[in-house]
PDB file of N, CA and C in Angstrom:
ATOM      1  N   UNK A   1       0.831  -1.179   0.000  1.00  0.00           N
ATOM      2  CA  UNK A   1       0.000   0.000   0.000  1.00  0.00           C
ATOM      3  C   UNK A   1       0.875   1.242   0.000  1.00  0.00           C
ATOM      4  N   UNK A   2       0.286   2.095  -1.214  1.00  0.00           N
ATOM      5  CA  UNK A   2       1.263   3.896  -0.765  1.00  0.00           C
ATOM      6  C   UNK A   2       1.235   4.117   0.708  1.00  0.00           C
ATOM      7  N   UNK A   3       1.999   4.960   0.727  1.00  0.00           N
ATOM      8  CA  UNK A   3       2.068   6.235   1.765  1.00  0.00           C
ATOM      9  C   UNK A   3       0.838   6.668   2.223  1.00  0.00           C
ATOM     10  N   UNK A   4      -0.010   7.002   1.280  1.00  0.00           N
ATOM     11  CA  UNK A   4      -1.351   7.768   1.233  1.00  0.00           C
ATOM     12  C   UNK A   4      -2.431   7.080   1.459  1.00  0.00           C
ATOM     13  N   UNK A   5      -2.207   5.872   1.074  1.00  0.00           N
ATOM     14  CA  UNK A   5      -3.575   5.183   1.574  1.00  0.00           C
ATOM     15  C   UNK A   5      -3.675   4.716   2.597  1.00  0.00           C
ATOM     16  N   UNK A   6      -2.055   4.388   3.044  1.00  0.00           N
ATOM     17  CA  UNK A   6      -2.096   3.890   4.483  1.00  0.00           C
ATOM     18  C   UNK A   6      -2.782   5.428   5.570  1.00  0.00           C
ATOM     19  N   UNK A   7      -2.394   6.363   5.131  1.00  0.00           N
ATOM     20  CA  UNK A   7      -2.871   7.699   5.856  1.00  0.00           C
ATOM     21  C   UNK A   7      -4.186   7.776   5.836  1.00  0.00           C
ATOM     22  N   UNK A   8      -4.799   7.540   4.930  1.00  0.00           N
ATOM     23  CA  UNK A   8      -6.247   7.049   4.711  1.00  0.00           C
ATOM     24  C   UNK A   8      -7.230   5.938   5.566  1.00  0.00           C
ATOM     25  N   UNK A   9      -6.538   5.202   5.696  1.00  0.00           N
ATOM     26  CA  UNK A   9      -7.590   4.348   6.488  1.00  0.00           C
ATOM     27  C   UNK A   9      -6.783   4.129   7.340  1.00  0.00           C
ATOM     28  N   UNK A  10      -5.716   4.499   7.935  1.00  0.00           N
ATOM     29  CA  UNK A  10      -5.426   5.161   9.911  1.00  0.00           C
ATOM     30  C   UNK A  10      -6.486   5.977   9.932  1.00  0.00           C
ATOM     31  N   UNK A  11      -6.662   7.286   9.424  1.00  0.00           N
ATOM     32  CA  UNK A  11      -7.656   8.636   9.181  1.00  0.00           C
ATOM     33  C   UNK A  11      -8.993   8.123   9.364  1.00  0.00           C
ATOM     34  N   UNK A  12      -9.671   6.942   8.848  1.00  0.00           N
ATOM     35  CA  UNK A  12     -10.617   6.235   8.419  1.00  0.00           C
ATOM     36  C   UNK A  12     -10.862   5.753   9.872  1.00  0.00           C
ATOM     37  N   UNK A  13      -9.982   4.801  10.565  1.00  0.00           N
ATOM     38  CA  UNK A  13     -10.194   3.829  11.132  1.00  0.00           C
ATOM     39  C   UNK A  13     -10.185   4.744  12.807  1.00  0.00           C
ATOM     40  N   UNK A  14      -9.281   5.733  12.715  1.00  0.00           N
ATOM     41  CA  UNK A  14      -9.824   6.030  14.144  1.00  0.00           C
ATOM     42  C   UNK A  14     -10.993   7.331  13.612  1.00  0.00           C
ATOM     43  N   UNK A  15     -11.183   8.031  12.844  1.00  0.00           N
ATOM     44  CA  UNK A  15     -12.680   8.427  13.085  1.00  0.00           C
ATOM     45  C   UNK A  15     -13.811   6.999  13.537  1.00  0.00           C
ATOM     46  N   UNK A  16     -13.725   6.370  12.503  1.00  0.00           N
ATOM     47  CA  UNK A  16     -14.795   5.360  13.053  1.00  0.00           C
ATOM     48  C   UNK A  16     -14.522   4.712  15.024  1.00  0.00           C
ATOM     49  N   UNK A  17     -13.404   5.066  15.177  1.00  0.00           N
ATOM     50  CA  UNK A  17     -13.113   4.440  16.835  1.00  0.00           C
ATOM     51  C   UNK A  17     -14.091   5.800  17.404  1.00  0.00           C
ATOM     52  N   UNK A  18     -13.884   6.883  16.922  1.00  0.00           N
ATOM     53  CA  UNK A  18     -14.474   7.760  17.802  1.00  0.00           C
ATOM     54  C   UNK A  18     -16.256   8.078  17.876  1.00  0.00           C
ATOM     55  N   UNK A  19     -16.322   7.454  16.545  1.00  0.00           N
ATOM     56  CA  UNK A  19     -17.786   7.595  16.011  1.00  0.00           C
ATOM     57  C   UNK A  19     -18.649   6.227  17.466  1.00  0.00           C
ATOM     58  N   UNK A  20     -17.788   5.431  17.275  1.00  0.00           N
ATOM     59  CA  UNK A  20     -18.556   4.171  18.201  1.00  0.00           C
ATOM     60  C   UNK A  20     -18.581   4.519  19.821  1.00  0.00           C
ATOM     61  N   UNK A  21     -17.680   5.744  20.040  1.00  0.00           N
ATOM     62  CA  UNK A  21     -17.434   5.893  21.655  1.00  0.00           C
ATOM     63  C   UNK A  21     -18.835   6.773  21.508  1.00  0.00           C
ATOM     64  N   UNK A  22     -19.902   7.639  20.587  1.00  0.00           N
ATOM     65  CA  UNK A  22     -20.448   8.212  21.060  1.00  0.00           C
ATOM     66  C   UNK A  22     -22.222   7.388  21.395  1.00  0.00           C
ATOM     67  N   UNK A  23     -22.262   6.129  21.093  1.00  0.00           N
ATOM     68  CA  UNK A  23     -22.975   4.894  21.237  1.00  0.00           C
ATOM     69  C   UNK A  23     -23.642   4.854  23.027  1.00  0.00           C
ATOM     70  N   UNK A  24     -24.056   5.328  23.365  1.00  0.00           N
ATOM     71  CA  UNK A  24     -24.691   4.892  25.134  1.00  0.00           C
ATOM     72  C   UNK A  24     -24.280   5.968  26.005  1.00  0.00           C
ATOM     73  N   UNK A  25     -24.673   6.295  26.598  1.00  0.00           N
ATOM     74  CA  UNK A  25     -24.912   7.228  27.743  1.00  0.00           C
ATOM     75  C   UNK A  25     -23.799   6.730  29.008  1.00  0.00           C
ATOM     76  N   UNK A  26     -23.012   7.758  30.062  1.00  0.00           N
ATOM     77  CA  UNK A  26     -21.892   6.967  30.745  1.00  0.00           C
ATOM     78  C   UNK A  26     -23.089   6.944  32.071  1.00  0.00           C
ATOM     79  N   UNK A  27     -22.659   5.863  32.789  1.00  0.00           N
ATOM     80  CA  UNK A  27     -23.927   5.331  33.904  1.00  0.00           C
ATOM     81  C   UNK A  27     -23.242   6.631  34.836  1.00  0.00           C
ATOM     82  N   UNK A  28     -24.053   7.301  35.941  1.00  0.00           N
ATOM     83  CA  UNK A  28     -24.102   7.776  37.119  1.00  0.00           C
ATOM     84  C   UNK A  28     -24.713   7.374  38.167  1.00  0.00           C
ATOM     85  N   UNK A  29     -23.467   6.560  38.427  1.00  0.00           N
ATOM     86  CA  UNK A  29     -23.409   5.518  39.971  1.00  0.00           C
ATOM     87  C   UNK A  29     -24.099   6.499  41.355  1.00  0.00           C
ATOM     88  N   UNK A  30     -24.184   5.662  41.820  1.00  0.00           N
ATOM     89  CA  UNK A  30     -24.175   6.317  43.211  1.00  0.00           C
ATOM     90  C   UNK A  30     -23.527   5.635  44.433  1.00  0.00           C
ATOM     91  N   UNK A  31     -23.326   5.953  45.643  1.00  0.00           N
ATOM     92  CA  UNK A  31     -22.325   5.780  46.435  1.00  0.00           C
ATOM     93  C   UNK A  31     -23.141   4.292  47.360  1.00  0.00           C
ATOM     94  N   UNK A  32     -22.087   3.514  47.154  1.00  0.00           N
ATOM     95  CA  UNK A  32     -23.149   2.276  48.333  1.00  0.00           C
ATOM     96  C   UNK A  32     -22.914   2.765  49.664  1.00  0.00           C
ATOM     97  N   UNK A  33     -22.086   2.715  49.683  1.00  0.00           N
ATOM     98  CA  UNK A  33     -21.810   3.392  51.470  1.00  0.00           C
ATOM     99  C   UNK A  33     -21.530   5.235  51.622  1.00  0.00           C
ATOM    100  N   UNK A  34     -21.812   5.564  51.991  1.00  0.00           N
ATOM    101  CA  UNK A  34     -21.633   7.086  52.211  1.00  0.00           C
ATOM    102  C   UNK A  34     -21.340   7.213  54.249  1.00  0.00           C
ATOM    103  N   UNK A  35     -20.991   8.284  54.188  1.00  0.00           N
ATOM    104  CA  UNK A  35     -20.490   8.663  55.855  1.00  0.00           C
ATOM    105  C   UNK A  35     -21.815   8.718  56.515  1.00  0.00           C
ATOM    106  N   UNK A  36     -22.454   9.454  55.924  1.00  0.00           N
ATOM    107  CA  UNK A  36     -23.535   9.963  56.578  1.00  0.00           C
ATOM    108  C   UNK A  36     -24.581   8.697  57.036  1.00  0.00           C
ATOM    109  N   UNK A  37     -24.338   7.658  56.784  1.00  0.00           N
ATOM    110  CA  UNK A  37     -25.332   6.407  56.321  1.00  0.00           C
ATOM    111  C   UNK A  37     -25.615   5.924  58.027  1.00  0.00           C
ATOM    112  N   UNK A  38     -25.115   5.728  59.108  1.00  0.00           N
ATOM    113  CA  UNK A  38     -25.164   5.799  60.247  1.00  0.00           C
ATOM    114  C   UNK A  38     -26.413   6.832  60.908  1.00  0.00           C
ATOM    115  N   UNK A  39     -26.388   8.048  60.533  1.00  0.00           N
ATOM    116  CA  UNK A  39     -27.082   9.272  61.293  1.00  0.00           C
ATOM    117  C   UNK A  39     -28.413   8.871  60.488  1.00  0.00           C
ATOM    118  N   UNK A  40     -29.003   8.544  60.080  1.00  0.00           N
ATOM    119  CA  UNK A  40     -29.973   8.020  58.964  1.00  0.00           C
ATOM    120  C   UNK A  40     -31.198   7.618  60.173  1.00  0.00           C
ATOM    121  N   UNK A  41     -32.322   8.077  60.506  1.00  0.00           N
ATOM    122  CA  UNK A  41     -33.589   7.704  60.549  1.00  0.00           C
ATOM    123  C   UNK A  41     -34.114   6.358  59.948  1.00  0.00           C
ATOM    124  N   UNK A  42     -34.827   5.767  60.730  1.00  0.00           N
ATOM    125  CA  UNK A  42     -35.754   4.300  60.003  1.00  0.00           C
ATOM    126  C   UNK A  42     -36.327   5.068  59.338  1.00  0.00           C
ATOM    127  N   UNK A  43     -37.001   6.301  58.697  1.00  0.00           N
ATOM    128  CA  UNK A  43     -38.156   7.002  58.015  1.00  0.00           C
ATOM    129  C   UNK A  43     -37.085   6.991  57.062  1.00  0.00           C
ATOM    130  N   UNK A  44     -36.180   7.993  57.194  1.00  0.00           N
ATOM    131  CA  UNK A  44     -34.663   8.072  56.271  1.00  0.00           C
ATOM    132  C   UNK A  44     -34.541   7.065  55.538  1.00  0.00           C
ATOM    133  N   UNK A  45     -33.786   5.760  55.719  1.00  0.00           N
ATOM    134  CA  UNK A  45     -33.620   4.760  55.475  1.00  0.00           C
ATOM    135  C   UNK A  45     -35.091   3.939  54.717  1.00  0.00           C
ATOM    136  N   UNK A  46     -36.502   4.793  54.975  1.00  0.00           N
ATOM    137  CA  UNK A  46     -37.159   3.664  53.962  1.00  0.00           C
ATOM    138  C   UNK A  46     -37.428   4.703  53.011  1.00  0.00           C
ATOM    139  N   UNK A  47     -37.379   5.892  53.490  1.00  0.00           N
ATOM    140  CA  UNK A  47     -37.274   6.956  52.288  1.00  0.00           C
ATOM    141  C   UNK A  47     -36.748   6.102  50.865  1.00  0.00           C
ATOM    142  N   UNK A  48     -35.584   6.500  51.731  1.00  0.00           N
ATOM    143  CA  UNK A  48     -34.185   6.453  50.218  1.00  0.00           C
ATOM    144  C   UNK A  48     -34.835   4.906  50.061  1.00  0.00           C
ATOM    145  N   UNK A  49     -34.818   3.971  50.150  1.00  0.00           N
ATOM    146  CA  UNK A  49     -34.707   2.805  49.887  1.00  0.00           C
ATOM    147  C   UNK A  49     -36.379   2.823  48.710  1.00  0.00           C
ATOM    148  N   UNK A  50     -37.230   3.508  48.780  1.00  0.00           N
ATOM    149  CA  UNK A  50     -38.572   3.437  48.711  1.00  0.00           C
ATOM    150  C   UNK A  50     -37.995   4.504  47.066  1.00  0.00           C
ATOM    151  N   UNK A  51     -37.362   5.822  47.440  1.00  0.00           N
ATOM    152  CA  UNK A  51     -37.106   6.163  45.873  1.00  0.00           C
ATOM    153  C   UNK A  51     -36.011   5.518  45.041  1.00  0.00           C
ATOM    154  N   UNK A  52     -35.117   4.914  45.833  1.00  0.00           N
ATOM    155  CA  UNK A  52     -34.222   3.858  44.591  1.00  0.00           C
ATOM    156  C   UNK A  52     -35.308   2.691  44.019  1.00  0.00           C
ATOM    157  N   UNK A  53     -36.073   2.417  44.576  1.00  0.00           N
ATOM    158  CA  UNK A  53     -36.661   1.375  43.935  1.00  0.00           C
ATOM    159  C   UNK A  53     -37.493   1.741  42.757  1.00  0.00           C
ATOM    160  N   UNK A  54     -37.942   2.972  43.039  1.00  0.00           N
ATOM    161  CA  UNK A  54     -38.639   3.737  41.574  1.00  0.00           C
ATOM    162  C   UNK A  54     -37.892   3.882  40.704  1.00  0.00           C
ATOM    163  N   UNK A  55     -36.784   4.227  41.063  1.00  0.00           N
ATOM    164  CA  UNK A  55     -35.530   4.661  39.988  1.00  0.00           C
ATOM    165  C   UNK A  55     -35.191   3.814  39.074  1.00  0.00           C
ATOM    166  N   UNK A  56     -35.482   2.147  40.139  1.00  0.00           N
ATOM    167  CA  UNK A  56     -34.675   0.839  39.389  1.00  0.00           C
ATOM    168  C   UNK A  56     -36.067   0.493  38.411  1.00  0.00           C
ATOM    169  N   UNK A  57     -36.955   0.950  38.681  1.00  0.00           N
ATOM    170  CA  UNK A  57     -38.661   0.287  37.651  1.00  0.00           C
ATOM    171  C   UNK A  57     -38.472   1.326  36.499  1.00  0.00           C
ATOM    172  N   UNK A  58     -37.957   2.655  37.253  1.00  0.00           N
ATOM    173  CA  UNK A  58     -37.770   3.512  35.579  1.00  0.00           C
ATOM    174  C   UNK A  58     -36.560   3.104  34.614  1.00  0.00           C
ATOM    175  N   UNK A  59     -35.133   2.432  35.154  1.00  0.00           N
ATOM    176  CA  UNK A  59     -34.420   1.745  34.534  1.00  0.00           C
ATOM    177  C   UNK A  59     -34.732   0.860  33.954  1.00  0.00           C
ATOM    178  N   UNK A  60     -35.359   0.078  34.683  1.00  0.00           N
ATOM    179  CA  UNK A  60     -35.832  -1.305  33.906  1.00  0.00           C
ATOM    180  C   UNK A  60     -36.459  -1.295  32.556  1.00  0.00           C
ATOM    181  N   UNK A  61     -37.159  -0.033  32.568  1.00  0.00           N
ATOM    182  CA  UNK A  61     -38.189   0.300  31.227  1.00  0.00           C
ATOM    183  C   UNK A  61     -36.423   0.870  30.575  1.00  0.00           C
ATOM    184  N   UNK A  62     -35.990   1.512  30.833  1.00  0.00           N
ATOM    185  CA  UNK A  62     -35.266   2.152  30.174  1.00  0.00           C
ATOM    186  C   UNK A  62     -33.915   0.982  29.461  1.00  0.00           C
ATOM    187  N   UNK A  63     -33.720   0.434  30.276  1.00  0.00           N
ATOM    188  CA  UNK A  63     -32.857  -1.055  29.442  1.00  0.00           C
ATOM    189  C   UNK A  63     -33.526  -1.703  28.166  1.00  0.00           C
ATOM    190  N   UNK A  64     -34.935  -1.916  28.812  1.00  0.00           N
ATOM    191  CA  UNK A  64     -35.333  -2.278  27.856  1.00  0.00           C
ATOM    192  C   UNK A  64     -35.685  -1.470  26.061  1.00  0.00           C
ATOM    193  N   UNK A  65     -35.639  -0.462  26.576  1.00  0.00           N
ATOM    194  CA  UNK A  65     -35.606   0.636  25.084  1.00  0.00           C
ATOM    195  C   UNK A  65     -34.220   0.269  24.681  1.00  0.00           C
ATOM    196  N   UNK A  66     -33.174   0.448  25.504  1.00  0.00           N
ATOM    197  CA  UNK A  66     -31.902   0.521  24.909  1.00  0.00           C
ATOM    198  C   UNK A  66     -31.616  -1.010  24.238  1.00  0.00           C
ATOM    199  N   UNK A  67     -31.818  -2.252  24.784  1.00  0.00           N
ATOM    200  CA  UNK A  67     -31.909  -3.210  23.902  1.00  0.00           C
ATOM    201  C   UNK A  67     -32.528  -3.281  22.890  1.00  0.00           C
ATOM    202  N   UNK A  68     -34.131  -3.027  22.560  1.00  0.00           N
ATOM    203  CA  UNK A  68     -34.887  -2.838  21.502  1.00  0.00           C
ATOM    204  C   UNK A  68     -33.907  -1.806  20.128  1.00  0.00           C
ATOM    205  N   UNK A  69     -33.507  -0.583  21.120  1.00  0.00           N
ATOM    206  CA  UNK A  69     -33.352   0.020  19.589  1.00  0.00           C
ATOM    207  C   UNK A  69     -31.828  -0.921  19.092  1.00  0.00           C
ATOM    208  N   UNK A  70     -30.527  -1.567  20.223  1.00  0.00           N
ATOM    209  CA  UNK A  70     -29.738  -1.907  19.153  1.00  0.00           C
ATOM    210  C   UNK A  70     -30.384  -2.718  18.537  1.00  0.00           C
ATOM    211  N   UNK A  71     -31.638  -3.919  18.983  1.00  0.00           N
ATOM    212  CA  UNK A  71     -31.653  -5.109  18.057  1.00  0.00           C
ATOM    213  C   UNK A  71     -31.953  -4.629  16.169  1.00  0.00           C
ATOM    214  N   UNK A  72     -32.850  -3.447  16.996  1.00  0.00           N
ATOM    215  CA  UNK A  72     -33.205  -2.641  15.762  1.00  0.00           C
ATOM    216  C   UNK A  72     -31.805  -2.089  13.993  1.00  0.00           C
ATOM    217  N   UNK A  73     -31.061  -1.205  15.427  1.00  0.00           N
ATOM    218  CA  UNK A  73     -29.930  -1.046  14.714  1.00  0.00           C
ATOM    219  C   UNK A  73     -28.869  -2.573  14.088  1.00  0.00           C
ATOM    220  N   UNK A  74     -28.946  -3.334  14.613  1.00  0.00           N
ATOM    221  CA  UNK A  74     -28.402  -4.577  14.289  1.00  0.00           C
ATOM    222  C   UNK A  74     -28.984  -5.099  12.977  1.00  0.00           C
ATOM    223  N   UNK A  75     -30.243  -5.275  13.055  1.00  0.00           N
ATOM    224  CA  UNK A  75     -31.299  -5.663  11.955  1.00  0.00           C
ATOM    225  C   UNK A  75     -31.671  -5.093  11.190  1.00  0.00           C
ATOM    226  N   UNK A  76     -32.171  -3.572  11.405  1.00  0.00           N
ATOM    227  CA  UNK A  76     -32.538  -3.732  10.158  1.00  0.00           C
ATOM    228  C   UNK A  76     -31.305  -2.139   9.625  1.00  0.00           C
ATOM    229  N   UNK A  77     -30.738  -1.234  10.364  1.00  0.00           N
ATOM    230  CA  UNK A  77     -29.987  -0.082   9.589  1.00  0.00           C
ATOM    231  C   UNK A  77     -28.569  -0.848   9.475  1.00  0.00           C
ATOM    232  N   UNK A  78     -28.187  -2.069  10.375  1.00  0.00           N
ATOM    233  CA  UNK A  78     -26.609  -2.677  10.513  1.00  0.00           C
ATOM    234  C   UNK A  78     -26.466  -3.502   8.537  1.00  0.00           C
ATOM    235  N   UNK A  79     -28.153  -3.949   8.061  1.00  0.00           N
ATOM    236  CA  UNK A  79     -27.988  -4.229   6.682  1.00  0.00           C
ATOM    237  C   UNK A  79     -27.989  -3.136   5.704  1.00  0.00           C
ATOM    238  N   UNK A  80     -28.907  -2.023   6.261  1.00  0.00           N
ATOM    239  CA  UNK A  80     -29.483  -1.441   5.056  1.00  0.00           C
ATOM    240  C   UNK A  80     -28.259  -0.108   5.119  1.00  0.00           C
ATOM    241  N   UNK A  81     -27.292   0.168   6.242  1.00  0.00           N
ATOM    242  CA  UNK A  81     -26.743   1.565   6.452  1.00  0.00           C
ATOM    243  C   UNK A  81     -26.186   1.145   7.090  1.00  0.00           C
ATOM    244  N   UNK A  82     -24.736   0.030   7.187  1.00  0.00           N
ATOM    245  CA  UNK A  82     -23.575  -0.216   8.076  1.00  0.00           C
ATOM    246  C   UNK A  82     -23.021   0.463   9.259  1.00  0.00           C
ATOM    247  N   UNK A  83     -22.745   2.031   8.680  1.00  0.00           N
ATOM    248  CA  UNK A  83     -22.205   2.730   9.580  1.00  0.00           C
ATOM    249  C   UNK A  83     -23.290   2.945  10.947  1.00  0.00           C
ATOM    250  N   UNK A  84     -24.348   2.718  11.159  1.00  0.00           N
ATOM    251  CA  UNK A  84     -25.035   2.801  11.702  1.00  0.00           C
ATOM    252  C   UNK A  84     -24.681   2.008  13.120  1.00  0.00           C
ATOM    253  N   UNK A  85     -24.448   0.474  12.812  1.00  0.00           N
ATOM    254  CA  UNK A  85     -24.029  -0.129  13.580  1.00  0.00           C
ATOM    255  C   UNK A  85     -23.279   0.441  14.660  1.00  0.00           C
ATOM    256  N   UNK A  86     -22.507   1.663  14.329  1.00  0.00           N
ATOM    257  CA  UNK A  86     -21.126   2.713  15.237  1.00  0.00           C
ATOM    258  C   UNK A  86     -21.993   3.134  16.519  1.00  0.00           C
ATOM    259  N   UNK A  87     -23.569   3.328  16.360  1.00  0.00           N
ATOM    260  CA  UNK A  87     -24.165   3.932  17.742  1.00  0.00           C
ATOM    261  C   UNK A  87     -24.949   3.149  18.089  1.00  0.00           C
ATOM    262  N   UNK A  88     -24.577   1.307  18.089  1.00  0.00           N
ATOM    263  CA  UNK A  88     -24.808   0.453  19.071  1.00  0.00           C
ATOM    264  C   UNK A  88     -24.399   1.321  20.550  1.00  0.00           C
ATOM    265  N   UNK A  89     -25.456   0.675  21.501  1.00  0.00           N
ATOM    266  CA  UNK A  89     -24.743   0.921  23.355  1.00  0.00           C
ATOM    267  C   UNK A  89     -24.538   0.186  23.772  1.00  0.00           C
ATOM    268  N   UNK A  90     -23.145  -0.285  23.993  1.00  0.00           N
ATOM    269  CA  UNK A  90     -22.700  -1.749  24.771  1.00  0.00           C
ATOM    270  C   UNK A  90     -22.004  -0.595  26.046  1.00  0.00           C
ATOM    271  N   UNK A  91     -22.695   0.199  26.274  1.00  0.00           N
ATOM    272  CA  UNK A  91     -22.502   0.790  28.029  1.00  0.00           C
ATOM    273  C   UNK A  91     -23.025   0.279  28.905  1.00  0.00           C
ATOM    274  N   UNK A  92     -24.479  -0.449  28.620  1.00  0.00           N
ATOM    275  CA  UNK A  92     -25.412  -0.567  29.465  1.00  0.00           C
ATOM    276  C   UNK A  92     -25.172   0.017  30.642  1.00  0.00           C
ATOM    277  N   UNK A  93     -25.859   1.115  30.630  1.00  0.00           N
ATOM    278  CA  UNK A  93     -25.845   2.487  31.600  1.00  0.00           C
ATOM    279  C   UNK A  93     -27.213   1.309  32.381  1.00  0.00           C
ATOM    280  N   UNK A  94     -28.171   1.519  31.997  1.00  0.00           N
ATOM    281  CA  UNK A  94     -29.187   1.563  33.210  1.00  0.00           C
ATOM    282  C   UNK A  94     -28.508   0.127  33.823  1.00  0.00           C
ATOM    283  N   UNK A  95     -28.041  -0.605  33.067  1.00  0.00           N
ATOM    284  CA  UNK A  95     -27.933  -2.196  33.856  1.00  0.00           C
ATOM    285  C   UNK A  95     -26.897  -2.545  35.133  1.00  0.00           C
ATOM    286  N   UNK A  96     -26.031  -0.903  34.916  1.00  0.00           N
ATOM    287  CA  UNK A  96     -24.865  -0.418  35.819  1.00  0.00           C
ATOM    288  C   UNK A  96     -25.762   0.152  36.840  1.00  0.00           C
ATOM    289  N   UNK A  97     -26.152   1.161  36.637  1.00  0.00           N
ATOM    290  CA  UNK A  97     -26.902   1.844  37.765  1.00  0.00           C
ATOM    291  C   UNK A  97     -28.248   1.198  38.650  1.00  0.00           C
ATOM    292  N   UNK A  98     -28.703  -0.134  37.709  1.00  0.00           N
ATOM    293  CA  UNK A  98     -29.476  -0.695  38.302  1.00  0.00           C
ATOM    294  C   UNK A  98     -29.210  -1.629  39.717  1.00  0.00           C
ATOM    295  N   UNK A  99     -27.586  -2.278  39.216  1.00  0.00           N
ATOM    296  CA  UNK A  99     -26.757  -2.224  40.243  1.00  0.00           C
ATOM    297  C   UNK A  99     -26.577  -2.028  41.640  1.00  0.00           C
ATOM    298  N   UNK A 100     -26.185  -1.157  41.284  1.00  0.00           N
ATOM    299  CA  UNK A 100     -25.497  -0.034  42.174  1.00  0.00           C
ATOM    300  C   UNK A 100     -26.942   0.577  43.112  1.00  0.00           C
ATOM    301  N   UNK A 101     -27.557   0.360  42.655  1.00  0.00           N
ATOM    302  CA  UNK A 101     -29.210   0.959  43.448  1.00  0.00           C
ATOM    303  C   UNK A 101     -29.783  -0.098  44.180  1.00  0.00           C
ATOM    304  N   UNK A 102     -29.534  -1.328  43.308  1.00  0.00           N
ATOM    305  CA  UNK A 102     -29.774  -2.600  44.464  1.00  0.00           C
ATOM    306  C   UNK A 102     -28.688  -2.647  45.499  1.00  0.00           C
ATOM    307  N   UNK A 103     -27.650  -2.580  44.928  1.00  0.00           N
ATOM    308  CA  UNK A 103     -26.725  -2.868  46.549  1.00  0.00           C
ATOM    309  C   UNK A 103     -26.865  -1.706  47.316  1.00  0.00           C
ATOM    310  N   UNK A 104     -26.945  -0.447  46.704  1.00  0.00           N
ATOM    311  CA  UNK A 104     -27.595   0.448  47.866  1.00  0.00           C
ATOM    312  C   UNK A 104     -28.727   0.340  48.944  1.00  0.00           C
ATOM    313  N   UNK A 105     -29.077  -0.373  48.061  1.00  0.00           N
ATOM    314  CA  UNK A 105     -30.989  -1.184  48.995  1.00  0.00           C
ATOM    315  C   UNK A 105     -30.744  -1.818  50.008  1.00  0.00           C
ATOM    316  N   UNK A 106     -29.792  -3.036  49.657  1.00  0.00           N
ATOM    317  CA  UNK A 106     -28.968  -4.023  50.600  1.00  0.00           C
ATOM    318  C   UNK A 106     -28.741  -3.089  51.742  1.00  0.00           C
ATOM    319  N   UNK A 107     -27.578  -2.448  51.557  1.00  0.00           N
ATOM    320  CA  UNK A 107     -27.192  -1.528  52.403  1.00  0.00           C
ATOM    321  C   UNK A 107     -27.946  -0.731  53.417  1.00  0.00           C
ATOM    322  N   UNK A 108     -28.815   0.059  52.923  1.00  0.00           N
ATOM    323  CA  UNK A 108     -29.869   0.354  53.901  1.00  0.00           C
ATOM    324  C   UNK A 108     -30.437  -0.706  54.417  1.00  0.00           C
ATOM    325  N   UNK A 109     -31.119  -1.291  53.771  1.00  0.00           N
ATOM    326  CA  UNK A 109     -31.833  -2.756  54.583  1.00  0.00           C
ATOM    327  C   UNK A 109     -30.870  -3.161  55.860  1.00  0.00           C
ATOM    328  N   UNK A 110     -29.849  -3.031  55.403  1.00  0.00           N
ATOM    329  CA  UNK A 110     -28.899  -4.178  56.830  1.00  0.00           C
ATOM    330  C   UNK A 110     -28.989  -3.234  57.621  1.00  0.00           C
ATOM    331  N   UNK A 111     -28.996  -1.209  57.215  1.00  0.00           N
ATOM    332  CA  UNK A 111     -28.766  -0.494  58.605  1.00  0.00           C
ATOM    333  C   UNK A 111     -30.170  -0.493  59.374  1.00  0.00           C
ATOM    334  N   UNK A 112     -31.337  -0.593  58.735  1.00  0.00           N
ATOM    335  CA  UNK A 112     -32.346  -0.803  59.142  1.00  0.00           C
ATOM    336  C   UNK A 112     -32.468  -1.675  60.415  1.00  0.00           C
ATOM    337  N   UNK A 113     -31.877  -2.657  60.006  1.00  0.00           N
ATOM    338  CA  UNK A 113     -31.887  -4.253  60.548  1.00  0.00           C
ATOM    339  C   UNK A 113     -31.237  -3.918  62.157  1.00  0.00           C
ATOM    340  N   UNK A 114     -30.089  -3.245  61.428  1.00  0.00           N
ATOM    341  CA  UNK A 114     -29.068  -2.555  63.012  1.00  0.00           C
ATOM    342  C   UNK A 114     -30.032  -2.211  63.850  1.00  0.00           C
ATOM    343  N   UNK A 115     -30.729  -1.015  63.394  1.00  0.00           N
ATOM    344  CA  UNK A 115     -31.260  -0.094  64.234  1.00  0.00           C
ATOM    345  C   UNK A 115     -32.536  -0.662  64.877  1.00  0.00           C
ATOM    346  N   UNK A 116     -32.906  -1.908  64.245  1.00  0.00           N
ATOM    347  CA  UNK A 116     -34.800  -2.485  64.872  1.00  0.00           C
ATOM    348  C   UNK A 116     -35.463  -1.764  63.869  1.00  0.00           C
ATOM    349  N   UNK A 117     -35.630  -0.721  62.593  1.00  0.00           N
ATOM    350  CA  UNK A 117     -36.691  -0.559  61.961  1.00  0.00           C
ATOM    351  C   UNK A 117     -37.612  -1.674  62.066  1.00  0.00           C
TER     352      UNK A 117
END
């Protein structure tokens, strides 16, 4: 291969690296243990535990969109419009944060448990 073509599809090949990083949303974790988690109320403690669990039913819907549209992108734009394939989401954001919201649950639950809630 010239000079030039090799410059060409280096040029080629990391645009397309950058095109695929913009594919899924980055998850925003939240903290399983925090300091404050001790000073916490049984009301406190079913609070928070009572809105992570909403959070994890609005994820749940929300995973499920994000699977639907890659199968979508896989099937039917990955034949008809290749490049398309580049804004697959293999982040799985909600499936991270869904996570991280259950072991937060855990967590409260056991301080609960401490305290006699």
């Amino acid at each position: 291969m010239s000079k030039k073509l090799q410059t060409i599809v280096a040029a080629m090949t990391v645009s397309l690296a950058f095109l695929s990083a913009c594919g899924g949303e980055v998850p925003k974790l939240v903290q399983v243990v925090r300091p404050t988690d001790s000073d916490m109320s049984c009301m406190d403690l079913l609070r928070e535990t009572g809105e992570n669990d909403l959070e994890i039913a609005r994820l749940v819907d929300r995973d499920d969109q994000v699977h639907r549209r890659n199968i979508h992108y896989t099937v039917v734009d990955g034949v008809m419009f290749p490049p398309a394939m580049l804004t697959l989401d293999f982040r799985d954001q909600p499936a991270k944060e869904m996570n991280v919201l259950r072991a937060r649950n855990q967590r409260l639950i056991k301080l609960a448990d401490m305290k006699g809630c």
